[in-house]
N, C-alpha and C. Protein backbone atom coordinates (compact mmCIF):
# COMPACT_ATOMS: atom_id res chain seq x y z
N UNK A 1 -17.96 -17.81 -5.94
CA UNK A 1 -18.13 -16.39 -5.73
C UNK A 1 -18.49 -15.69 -7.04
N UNK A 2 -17.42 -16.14 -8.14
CA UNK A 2 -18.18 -15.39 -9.30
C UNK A 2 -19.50 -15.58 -9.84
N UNK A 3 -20.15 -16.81 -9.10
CA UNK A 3 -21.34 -17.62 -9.74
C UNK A 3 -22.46 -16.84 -9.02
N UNK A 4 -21.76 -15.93 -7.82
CA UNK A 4 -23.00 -15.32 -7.58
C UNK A 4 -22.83 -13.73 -7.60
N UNK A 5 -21.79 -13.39 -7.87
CA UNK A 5 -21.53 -12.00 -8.89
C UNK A 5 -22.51 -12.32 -9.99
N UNK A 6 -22.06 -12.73 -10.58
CA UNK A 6 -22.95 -13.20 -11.90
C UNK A 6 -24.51 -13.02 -11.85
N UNK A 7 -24.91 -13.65 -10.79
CA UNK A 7 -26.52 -13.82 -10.38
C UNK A 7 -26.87 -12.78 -10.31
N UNK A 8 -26.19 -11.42 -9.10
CA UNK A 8 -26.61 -10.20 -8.79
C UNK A 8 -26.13 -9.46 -9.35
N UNK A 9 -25.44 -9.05 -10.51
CA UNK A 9 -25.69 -8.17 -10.98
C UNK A 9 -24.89 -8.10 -12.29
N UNK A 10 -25.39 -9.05 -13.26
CA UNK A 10 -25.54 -9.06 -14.65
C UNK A 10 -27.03 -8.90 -14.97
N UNK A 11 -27.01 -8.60 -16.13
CA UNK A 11 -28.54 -8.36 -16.67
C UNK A 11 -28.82 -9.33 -17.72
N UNK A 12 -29.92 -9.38 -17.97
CA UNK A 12 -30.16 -10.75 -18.87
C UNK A 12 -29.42 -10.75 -20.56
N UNK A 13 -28.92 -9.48 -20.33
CA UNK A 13 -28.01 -9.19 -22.06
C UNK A 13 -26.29 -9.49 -21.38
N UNK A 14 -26.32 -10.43 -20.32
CA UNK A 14 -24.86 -10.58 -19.70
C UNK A 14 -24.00 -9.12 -19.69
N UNK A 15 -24.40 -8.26 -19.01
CA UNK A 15 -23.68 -6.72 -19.20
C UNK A 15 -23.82 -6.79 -17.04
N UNK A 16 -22.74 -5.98 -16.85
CA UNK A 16 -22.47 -6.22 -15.88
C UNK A 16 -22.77 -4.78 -15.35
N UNK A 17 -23.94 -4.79 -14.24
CA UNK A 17 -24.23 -3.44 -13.73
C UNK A 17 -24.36 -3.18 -12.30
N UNK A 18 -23.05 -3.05 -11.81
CA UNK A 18 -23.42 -2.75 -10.28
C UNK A 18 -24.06 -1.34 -9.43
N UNK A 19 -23.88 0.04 -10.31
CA UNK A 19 -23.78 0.98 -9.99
C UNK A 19 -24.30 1.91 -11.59
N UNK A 20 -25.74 2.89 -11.55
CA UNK A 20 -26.33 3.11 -12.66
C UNK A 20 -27.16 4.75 -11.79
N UNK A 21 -26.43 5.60 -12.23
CA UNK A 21 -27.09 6.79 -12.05
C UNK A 21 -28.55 7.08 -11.68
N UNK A 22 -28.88 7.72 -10.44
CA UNK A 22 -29.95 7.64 -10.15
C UNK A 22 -30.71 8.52 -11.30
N UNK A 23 -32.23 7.92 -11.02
CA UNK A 23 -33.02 8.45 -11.91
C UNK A 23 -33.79 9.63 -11.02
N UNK A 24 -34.79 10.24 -11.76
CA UNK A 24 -35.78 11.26 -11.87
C UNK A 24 -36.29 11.07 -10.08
N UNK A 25 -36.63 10.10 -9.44
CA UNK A 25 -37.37 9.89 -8.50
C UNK A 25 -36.67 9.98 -7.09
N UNK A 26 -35.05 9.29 -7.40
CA UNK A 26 -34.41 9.47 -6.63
C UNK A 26 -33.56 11.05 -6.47
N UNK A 27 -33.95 11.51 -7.36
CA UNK A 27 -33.27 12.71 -7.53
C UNK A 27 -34.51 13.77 -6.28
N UNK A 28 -35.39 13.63 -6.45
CA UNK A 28 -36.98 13.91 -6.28
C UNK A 28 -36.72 14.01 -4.87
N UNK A 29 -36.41 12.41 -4.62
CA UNK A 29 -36.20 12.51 -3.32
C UNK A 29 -35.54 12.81 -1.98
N UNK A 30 -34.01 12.91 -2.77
CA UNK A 30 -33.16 13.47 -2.27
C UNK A 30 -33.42 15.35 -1.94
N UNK A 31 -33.68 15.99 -2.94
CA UNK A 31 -34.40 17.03 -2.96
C UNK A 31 -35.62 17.44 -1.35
N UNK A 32 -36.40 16.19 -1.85
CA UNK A 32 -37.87 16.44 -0.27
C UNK A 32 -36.82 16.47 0.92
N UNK A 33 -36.06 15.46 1.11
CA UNK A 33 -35.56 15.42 2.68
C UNK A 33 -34.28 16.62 2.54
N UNK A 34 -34.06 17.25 2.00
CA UNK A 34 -32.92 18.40 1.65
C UNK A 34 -33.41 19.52 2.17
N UNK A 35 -34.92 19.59 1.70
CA UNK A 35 -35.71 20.58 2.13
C UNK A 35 -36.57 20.67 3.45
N UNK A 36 -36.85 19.87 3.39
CA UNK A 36 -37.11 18.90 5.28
C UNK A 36 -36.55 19.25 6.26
N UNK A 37 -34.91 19.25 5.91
CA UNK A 37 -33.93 19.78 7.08
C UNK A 37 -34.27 21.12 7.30
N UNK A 38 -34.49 22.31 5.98
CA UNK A 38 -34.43 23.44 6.14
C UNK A 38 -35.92 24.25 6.93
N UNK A 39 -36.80 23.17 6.54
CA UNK A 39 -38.12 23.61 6.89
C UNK A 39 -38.25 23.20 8.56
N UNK A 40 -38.51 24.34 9.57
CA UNK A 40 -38.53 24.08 10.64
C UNK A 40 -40.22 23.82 11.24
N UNK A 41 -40.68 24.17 10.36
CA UNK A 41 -42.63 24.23 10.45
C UNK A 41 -43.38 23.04 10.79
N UNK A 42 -43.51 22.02 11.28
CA UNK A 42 -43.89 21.16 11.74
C UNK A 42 -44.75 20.62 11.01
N UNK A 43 -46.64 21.01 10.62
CA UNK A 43 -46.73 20.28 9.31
C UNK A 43 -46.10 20.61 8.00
N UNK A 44 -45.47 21.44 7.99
CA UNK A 44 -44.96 21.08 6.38
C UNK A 44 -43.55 20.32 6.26
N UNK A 45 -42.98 19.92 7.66
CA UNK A 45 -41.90 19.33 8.06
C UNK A 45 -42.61 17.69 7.69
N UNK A 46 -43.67 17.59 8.40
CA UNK A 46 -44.21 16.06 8.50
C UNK A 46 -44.73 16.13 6.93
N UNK A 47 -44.96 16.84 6.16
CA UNK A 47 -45.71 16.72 4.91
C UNK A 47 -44.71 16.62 3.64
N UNK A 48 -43.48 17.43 3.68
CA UNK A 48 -42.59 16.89 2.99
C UNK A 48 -41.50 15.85 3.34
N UNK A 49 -41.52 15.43 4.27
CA UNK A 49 -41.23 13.78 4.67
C UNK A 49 -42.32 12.73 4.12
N UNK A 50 -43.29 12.72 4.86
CA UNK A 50 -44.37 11.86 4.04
C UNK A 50 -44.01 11.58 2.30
N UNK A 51 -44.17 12.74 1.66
CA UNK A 51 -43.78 13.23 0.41
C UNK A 51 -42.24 12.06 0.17
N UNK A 52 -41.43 12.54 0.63
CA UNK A 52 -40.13 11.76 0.46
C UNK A 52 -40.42 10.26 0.65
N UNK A 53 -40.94 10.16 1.57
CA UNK A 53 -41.01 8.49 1.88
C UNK A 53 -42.06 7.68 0.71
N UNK A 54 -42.93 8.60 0.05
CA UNK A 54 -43.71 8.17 -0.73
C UNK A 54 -43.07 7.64 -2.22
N UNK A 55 -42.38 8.92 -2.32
CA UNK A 55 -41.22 8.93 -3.22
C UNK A 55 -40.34 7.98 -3.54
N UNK A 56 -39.91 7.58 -2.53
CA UNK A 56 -38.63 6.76 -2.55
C UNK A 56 -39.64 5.26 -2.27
N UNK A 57 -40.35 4.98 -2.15
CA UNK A 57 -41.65 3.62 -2.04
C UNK A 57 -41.66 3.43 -3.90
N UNK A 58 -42.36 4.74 -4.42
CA UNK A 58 -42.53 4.44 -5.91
C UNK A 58 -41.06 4.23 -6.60
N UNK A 59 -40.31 4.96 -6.22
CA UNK A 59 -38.62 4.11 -6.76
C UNK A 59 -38.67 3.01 -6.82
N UNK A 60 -38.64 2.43 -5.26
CA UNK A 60 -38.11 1.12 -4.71
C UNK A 60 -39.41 0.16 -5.61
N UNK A 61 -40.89 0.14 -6.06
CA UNK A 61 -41.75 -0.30 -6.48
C UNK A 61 -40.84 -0.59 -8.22
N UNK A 62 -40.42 1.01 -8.88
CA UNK A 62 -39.83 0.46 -10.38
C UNK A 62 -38.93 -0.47 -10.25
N UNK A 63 -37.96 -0.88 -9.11
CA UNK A 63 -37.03 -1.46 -9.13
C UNK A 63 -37.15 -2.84 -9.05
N UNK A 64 -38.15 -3.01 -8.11
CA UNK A 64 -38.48 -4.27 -7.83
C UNK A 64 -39.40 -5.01 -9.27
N UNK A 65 -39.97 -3.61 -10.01
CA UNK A 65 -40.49 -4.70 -10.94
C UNK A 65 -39.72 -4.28 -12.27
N UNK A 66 -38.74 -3.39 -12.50
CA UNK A 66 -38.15 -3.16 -13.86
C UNK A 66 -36.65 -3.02 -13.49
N UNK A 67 -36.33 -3.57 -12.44
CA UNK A 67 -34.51 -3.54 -12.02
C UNK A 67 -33.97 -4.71 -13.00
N UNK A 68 -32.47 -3.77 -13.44
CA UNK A 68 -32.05 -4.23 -14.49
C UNK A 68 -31.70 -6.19 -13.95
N UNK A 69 -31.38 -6.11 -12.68
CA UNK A 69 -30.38 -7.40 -12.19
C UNK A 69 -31.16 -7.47 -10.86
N UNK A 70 -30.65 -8.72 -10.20
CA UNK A 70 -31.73 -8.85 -9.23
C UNK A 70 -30.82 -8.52 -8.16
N UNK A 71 -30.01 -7.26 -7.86
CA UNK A 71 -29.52 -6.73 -7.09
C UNK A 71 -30.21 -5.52 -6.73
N UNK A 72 -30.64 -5.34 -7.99
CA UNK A 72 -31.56 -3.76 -8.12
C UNK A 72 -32.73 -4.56 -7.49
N UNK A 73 -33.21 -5.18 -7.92
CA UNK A 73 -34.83 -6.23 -6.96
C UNK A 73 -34.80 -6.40 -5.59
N UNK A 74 -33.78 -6.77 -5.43
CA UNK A 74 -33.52 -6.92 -3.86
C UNK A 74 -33.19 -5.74 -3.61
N UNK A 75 -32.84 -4.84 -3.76
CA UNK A 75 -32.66 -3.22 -3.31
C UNK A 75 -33.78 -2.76 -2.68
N UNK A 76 -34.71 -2.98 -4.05
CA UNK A 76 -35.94 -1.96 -3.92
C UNK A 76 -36.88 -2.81 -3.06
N UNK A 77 -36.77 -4.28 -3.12
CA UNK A 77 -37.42 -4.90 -1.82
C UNK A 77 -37.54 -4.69 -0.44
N UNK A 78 -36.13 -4.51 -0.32
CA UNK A 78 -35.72 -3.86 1.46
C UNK A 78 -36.34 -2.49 1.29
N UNK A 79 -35.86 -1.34 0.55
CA UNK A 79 -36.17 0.00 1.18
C UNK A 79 -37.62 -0.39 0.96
N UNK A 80 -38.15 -0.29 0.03
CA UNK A 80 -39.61 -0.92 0.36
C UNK A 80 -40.30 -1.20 1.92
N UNK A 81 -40.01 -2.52 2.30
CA UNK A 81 -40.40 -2.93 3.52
C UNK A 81 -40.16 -2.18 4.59
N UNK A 82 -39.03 -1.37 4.08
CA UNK A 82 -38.16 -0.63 5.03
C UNK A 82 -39.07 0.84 5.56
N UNK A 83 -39.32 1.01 4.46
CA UNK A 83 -40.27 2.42 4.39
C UNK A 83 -41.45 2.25 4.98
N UNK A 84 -42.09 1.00 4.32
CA UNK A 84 -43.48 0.47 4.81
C UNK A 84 -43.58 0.25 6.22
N UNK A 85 -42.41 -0.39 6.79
CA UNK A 85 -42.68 -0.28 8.54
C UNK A 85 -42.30 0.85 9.21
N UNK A 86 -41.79 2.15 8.34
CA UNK A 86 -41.67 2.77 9.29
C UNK A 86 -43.30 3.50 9.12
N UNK A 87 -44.22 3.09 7.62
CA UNK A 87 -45.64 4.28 8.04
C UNK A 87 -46.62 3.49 8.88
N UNK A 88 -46.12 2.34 8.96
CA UNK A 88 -46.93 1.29 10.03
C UNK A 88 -46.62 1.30 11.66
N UNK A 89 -45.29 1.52 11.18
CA UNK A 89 -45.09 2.72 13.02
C UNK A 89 -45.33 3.60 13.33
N UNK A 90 -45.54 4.30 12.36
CA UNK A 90 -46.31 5.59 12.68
C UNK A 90 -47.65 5.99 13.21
N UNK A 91 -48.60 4.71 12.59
CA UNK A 91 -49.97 4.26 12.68
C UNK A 91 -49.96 3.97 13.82
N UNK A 92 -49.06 2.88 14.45
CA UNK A 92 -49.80 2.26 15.43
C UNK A 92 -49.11 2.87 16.51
């Protein structure tokens, strides 16, 4: 068990990081869907969602390629895919 503590979430300077203040983007994004709720207008409802989901894609993108531990990699992998099928449901 510790052998895979270890794996997910030490960083390559052996520093142990499970939990690291969101940054600029996630802040960003929390913000779009905050405002989302309040906006009852329909395209600007669908336009600052879009906005958010875009948002939180370019997060999940730094993470996957500059996450400190590969807990943060696998994070930003899922919401990633996660996001991505929902604009592919949207499409089709």
């Amino acid at each position: 068990m510790q052998k895979i503590i270890h794996r997910l979430f030490k960083t390559e300077h052996d520093k142990l990081v499970v939990f690291q203040s969101p940054n600029w983007t996630l802040y960003l994004a929390l913000a779009l869907w905050f405002v989302s709720l309040l906006v009852s207008s329909q395209p600007y409802n669908n336009l600052l969602i879009m906005f958010y989901r875009l948002v939180l894609m370019y997060w999940a993108s730094l993470e996957i390629k500059t996450g400190v531990n590969l807990f943060r990699n696998i994070l930003g992998t899922v919401v990633f895919i996660v996001i991505l099928m929902g604009f592919l449901d949207q499409l089709l």
